[in-house]
Protein backbone atom coordinates (compact mmCIF):
# COMPACT_ATOMS: atom_id res chain seq x y z
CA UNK A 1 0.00 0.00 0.00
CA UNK A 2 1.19 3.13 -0.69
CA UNK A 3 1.90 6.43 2.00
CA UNK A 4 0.05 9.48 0.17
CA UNK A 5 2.64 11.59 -0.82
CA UNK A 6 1.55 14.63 1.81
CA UNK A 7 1.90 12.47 4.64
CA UNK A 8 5.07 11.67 4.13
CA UNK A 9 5.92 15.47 4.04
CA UNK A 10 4.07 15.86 6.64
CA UNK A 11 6.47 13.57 8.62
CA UNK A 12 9.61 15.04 7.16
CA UNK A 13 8.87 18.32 8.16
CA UNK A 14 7.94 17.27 11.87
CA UNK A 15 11.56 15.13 11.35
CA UNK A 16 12.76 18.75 10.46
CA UNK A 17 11.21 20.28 13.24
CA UNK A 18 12.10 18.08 15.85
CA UNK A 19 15.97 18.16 15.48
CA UNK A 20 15.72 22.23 15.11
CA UNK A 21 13.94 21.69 18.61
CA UNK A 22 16.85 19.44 19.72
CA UNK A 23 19.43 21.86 18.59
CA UNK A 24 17.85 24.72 20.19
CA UNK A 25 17.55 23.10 23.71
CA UNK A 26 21.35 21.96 23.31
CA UNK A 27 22.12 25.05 22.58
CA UNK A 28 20.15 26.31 25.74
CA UNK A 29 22.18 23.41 27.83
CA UNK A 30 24.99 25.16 27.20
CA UNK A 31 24.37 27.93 27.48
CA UNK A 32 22.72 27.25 31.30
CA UNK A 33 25.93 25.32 31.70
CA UNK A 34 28.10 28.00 30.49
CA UNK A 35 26.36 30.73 33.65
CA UNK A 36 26.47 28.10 36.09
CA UNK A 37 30.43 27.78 35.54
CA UNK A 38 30.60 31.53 35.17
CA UNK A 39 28.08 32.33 38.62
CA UNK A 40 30.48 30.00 40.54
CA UNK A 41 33.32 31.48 39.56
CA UNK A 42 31.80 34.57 40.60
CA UNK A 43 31.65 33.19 43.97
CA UNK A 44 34.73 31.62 44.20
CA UNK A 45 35.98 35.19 43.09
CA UNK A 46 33.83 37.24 45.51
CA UNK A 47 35.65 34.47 48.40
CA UNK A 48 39.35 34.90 47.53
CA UNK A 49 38.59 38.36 47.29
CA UNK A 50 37.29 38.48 51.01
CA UNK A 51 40.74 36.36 51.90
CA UNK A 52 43.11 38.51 50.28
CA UNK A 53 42.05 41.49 52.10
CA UNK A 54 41.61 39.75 55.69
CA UNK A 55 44.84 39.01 55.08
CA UNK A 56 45.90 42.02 53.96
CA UNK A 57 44.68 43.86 57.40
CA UNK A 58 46.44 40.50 58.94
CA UNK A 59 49.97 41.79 57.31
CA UNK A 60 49.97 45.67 58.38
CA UNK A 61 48.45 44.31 61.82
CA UNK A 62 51.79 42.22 62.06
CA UNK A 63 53.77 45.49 60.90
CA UNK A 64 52.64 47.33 63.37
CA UNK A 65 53.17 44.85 66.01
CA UNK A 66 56.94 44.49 64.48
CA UNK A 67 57.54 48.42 64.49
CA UNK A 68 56.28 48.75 68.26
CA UNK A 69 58.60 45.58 69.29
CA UNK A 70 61.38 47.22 67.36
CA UNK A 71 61.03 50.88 68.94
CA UNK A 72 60.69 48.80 72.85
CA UNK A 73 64.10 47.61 72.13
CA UNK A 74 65.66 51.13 70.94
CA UNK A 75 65.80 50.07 66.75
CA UNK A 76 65.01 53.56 65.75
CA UNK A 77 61.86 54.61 63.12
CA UNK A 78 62.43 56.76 60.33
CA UNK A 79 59.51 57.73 57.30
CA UNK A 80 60.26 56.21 53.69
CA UNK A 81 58.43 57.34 50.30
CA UNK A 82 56.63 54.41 49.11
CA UNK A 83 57.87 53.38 45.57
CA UNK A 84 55.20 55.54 43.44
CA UNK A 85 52.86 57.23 45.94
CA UNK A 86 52.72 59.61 48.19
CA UNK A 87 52.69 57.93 51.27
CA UNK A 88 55.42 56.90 53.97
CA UNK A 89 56.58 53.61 54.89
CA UNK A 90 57.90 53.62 58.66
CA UNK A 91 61.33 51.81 58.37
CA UNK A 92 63.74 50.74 61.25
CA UNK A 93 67.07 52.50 60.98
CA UNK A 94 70.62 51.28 62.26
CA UNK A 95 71.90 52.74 65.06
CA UNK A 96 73.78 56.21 63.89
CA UNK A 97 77.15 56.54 63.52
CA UNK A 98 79.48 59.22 63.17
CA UNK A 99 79.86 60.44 59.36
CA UNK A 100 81.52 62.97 57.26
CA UNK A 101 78.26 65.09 56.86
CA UNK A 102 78.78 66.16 60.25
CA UNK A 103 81.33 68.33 59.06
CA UNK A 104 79.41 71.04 57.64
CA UNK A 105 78.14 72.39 61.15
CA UNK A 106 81.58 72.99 62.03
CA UNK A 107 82.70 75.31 58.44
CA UNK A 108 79.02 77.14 59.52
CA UNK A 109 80.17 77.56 63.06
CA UNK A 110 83.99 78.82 62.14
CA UNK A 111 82.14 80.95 59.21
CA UNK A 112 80.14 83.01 62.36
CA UNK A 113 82.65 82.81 64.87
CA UNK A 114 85.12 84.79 61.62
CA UNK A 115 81.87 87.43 60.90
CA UNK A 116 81.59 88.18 64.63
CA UNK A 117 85.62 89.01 64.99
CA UNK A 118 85.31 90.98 62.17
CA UNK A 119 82.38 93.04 63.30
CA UNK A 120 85.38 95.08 65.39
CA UNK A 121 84.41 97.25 68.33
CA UNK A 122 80.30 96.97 67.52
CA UNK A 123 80.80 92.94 68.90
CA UNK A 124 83.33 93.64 71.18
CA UNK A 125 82.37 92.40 75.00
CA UNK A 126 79.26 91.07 73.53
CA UNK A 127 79.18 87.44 74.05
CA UNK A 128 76.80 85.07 71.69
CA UNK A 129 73.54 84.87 73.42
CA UNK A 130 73.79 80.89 72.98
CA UNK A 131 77.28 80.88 75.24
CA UNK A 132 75.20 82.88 77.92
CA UNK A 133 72.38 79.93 77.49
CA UNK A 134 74.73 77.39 78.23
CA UNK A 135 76.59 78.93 80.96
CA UNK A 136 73.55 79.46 82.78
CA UNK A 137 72.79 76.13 82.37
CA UNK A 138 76.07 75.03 83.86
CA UNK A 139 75.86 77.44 86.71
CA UNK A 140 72.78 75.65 87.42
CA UNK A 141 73.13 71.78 87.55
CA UNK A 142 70.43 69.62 87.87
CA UNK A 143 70.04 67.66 91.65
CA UNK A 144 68.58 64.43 91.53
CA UNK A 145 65.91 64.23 93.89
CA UNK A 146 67.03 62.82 97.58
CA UNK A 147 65.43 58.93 98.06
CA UNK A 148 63.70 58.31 100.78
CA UNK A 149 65.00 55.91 102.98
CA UNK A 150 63.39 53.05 103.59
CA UNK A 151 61.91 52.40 107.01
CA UNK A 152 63.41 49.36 109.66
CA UNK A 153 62.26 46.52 109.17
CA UNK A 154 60.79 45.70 112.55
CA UNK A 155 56.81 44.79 113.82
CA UNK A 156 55.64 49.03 112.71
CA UNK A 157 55.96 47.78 109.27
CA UNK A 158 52.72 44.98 110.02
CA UNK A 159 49.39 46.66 110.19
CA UNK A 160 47.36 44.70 112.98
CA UNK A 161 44.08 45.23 113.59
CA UNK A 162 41.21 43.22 115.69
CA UNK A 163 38.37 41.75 113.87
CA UNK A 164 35.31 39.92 114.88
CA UNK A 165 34.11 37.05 112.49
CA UNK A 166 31.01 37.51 111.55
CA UNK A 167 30.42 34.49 109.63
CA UNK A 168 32.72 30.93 108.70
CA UNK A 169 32.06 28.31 106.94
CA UNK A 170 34.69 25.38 106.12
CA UNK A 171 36.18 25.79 102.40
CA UNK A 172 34.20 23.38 99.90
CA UNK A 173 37.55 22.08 98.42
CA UNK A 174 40.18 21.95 101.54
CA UNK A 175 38.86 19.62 104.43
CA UNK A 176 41.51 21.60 106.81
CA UNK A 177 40.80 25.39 105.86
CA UNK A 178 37.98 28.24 107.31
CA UNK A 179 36.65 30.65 105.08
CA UNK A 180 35.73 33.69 107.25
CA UNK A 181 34.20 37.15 106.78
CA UNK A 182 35.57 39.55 109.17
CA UNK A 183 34.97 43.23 110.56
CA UNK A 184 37.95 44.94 111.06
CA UNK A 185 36.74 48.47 111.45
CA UNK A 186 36.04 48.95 107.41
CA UNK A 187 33.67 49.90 105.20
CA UNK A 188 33.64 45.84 104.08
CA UNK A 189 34.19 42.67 105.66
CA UNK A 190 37.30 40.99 104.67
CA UNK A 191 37.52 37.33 103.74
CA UNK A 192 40.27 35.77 105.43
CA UNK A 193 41.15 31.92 105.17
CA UNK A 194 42.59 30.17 108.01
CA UNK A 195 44.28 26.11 108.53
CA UNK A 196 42.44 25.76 111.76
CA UNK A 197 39.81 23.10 110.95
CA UNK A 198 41.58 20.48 113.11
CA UNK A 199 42.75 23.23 116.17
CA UNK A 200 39.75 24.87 116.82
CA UNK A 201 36.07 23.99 116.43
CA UNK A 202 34.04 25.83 113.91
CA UNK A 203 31.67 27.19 117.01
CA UNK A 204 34.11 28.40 118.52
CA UNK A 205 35.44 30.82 115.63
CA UNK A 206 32.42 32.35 115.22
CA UNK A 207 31.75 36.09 116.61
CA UNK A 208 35.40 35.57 117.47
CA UNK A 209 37.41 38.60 118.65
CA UNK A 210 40.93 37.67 117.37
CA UNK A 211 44.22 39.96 116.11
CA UNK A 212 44.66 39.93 111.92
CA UNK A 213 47.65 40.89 109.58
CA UNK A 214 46.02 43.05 107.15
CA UNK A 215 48.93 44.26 104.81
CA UNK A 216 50.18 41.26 103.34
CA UNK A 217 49.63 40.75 99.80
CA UNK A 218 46.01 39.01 99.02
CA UNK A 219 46.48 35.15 97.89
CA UNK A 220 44.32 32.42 96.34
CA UNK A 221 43.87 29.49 98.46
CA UNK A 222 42.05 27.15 96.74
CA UNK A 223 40.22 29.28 94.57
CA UNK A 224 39.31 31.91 96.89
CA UNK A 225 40.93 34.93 97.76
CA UNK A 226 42.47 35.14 101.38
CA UNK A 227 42.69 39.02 102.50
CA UNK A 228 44.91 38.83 105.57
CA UNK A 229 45.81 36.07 108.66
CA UNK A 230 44.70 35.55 111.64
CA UNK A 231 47.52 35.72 114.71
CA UNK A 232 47.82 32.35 116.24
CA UNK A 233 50.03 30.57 119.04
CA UNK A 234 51.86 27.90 116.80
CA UNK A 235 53.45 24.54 117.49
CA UNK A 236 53.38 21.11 115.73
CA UNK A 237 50.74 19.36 117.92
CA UNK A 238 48.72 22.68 119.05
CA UNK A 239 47.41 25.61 117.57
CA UNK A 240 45.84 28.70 119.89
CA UNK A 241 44.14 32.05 118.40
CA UNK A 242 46.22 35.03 120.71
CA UNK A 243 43.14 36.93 122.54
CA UNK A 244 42.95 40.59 122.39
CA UNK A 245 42.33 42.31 126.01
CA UNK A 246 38.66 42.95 127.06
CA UNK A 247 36.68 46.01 125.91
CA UNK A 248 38.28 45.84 122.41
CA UNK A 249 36.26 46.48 119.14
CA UNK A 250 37.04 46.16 115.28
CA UNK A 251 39.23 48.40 114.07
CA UNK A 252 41.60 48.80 117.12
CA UNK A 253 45.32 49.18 116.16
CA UNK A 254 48.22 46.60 117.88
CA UNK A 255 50.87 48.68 118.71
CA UNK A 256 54.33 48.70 120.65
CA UNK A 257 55.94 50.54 122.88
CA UNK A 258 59.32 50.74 121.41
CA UNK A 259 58.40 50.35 117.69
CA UNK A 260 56.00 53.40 117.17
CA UNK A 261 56.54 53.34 113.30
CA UNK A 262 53.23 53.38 110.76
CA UNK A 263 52.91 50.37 108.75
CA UNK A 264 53.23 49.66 105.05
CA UNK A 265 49.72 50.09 103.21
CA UNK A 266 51.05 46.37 102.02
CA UNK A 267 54.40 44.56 102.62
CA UNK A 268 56.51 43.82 99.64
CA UNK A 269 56.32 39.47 98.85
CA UNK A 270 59.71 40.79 97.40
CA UNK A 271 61.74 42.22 100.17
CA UNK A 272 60.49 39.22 102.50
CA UNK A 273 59.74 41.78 105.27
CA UNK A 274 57.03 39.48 106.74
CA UNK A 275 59.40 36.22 106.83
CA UNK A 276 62.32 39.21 108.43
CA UNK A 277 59.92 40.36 111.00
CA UNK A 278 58.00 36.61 111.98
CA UNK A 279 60.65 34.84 113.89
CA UNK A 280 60.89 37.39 116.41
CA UNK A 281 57.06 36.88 117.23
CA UNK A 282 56.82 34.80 119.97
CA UNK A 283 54.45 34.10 122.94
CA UNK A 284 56.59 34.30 126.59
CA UNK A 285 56.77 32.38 129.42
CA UNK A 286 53.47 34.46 130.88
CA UNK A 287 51.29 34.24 127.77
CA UNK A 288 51.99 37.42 126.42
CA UNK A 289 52.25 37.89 122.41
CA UNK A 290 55.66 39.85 122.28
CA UNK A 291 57.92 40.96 119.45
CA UNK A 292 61.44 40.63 120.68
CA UNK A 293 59.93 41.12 124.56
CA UNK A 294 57.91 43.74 123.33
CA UNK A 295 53.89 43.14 123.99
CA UNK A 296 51.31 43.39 121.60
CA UNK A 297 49.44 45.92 123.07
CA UNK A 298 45.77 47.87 122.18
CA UNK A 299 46.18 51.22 123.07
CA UNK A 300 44.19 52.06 126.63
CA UNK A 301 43.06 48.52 126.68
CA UNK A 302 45.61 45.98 127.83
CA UNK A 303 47.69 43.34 126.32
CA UNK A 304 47.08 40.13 124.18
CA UNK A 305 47.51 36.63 125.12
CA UNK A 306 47.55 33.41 124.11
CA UNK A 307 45.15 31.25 126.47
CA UNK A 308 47.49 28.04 127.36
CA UNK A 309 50.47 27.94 125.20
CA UNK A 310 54.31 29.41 126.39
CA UNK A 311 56.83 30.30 124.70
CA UNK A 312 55.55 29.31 121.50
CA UNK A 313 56.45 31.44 118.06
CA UNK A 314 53.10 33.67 116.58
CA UNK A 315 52.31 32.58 112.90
């Protein structure tokens, strides 16, 4: 049977049609293909972009750093034209040494000194103002300033004070340490940690009227900050908090007779005053707290004492 001849035009031309269709959409492919490679590199661009200048700022940070380190240890700056611009590059220099272009000064100097000898009787018994400059500043040297001398180091140098703890509690992470709030006359409580856990009983410490060191330099113990000591009779087997005399009251000063200095607002940890001064502390054969025989005394009130222990050393 034969396939009318318009039919099979019919098919040729949809034949036609279809690969035109196919050639367009592979020519769309590509060209999706072609922005998708051209939008990432976009991106990728945008990125290295971002990179290059953090670490640009990353560079003239470092520079920076590197000039400051340099002018600490004496290398000194001087200001460089950048190669085609305007601006100044900061440069470290060599130390400087002695060249022939400090001649010149010299030729100007002998040119003046020449013009004013030839000025005859009209500079005559006129000095330069500059040699009156200088020899008023040599008529007038400069005094270093006198240094204070350091005070003794004897018991005036320790600030002691009574305080009453208000509050103690034993330290969450030390089985043999106190942490105590006391009043010692000032505007806040201090916190003061103490190794008495095993001498003295917990109900016994508190509202406790006892003498503190108050000028040593605050330490961590354990994680909390310990703002002065608490003055104790001290020997291996037996530890005993020295008693202030009755009537006392936060605040009141220890003081002694033959040492009537003022005390340091804090002792040095460097000049080891407080591990000078310790070993003479020392309870006597009465009870009394004593630095080298002198008593610890509260001013009007009476004397402090440890309750059983004799000649013992204060710690």
């Amino acid at each position: 049977m034969a396939v009318p001849t318009a039919v099979l035009q019919r098919v040729q031309q949809r034949a036609l049609q279809a690969e035109q269709i196919i050639a367009t959409l592979r020519q769309q492919l590509q060209g999706i293909k072609q922005a998708a490679v051209s939008q990432a590199a976009q991106k990728e661009e945008v990125i290295l972009r971002a990179e290059n200048a953090k670490l640009r700022l990353e560079v003239e940070a470092l520079k920076q750093e590197l000039i400051s380190a340099e002018i600490r240890n004496g290398v000194k700056q001087m200001s460089l034209p950048a190669s085609g611009t305007g601006k100044t590059v900061t440069s470290a220099a060599p130390p400087s040494q002695p060249t022939p272009s400090a001649a010149p000064p010299v030729k100007t100097e002998e040119k003046k000194k020449g013009k004013q000898a030839a000025d005859g009787s009209a500079g005559e018994g006129k000095p330069p103002k500059e040699g009156k400059k200088k020899e008023k500043k040599e008529g007038k040297p400069k005094q270093a300033p006198a240094s204070t001398p350091e005070a003794p180091i004897d018991v005036s140098r320790l600030n002691q004070k009574i305080g009453r703890i208000v509050s103690v509690k034993q330290h969450p992470d030390a089985d043999s340490l106190y942490i105590e709030e006391v009043d010692v006359g000032e505007e806040k409580n201090r916190t003061i940690l103490s190794g008495l856990v095993k001498h003295v009983p917990i109900e016994v410490m508190q509202d406790k009227l006892a003498v503190f060191l108050l000028n040593l330099k605050p330490a961590k113990m354990r994680g909390v900050m310990s703002e002065g000591m608490i003055m104790c009779a001290s020997t291996p087997e037996k530890v005993e908090i020295i008693d202030p005399p009755p009537g006392v009251v936060p605040g009141d000063r220890v003081t002694f007779a033959d040492y009537p200095g003022e005390p340091d607002a804090q002792l040095n940890p460097k000049k080891k005053i407080w591990e000078q001064i310790q070993p003479d502390l020392r309870v006597d054969e009465n009870g009394v707290a004593t630095y080298k025989g002198c008593p610890f005394k509260i001013e009007g009130k009476g004397i402090c004492k440890a309750p059983t222990l004799r000649n013992t050393p204060i710690k």
